[in-house]
C-alpha atoms as a PDB file:
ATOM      1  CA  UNK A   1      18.601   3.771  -3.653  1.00  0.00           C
ATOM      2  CA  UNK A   2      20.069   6.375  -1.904  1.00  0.00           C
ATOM      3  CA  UNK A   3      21.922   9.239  -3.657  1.00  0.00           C
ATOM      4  CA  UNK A   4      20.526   8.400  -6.660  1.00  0.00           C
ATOM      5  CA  UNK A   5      18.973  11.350  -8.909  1.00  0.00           C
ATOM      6  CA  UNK A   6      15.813  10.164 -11.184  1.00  0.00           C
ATOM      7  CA  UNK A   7      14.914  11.536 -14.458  1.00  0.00           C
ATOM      8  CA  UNK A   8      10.901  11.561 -14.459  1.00  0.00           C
ATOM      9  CA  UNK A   9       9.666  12.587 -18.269  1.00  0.00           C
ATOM     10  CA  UNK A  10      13.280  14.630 -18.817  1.00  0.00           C
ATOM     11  CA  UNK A  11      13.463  16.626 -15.480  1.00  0.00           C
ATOM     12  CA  UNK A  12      15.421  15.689 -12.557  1.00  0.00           C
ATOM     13  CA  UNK A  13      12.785  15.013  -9.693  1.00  0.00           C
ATOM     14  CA  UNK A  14      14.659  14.511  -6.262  1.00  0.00           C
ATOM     15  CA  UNK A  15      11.340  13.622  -4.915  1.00  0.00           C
ATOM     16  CA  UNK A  16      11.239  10.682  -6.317  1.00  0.00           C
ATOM     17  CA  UNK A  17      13.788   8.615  -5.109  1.00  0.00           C
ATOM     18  CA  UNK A  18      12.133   9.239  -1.562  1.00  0.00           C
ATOM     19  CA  UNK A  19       8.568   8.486  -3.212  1.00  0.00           C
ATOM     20  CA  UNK A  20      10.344   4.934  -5.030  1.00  0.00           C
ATOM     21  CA  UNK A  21      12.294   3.846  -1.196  1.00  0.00           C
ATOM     22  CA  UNK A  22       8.429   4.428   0.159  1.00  0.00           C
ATOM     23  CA  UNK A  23       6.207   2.728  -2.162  1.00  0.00           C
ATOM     24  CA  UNK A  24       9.067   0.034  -1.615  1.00  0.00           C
ATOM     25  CA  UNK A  25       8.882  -0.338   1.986  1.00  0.00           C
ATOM     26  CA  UNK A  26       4.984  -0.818   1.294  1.00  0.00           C
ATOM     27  CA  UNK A  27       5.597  -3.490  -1.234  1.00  0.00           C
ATOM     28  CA  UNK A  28       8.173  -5.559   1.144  1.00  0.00           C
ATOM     29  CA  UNK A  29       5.633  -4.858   4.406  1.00  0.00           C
ATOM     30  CA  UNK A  30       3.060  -6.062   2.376  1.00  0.00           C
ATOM     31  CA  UNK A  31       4.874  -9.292   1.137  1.00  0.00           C
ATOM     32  CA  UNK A  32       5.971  -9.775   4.845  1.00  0.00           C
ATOM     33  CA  UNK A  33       2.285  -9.315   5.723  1.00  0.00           C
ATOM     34  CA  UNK A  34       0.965 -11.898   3.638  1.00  0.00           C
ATOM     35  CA  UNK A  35       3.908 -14.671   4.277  1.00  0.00           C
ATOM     36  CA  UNK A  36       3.352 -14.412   7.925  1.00  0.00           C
ATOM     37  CA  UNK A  37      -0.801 -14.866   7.689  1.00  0.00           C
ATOM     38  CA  UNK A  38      -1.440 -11.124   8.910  1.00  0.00           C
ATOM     39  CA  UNK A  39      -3.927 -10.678   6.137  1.00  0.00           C
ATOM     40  CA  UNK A  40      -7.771 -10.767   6.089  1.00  0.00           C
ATOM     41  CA  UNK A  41      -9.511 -11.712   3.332  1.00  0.00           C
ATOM     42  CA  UNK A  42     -11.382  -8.878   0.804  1.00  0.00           C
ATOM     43  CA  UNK A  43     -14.525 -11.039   0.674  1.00  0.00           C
ATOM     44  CA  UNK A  44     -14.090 -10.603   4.582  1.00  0.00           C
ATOM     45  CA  UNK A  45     -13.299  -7.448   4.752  1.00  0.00           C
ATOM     46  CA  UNK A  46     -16.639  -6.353   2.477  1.00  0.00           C
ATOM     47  CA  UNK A  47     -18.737  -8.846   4.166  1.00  0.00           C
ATOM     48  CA  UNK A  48     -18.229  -6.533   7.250  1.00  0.00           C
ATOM     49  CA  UNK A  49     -18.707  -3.589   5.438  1.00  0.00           C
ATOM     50  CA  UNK A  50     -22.436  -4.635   4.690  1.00  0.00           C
ATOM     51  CA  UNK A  51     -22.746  -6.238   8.024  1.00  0.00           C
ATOM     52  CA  UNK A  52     -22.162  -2.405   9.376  1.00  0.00           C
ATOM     53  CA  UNK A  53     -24.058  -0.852   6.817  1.00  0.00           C
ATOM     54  CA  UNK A  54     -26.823  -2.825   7.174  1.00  0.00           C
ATOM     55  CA  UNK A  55     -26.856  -1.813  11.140  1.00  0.00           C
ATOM     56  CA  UNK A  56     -26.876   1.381  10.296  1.00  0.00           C
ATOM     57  CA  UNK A  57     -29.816   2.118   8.713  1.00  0.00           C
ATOM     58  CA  UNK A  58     -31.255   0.130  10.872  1.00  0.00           C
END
């Protein structure tokens, strides 16, 4: 992706190719992530939410 110019809507945006190599860093780390079990899941994640919540107004 490097040295590549991107037309967004008709205008040159030389942004973007640094915005498209980061969102897909994010996407592989995120893939990696999940292959290798470093995950915890949403249902988890919310359950603890309430968990906190509830102790808080407490």
């Amino acid at each position: 992706m490097q040295n590549t110019e991107y037309r967004i809507m008709g205008k040159e945006d030389p942004s973007a190719a640094k915005q498209i190599a980061a969102l897909s860093f994010l996407l592989v780390k995120g893939r990696r992530d999940i292959r290798d079990g470093r995950i915890i899941p949403a249902a988890e994640v919310f359950a603890e939410f309430e968990r906190m919540d509830r102790n808080e107004t407490d």
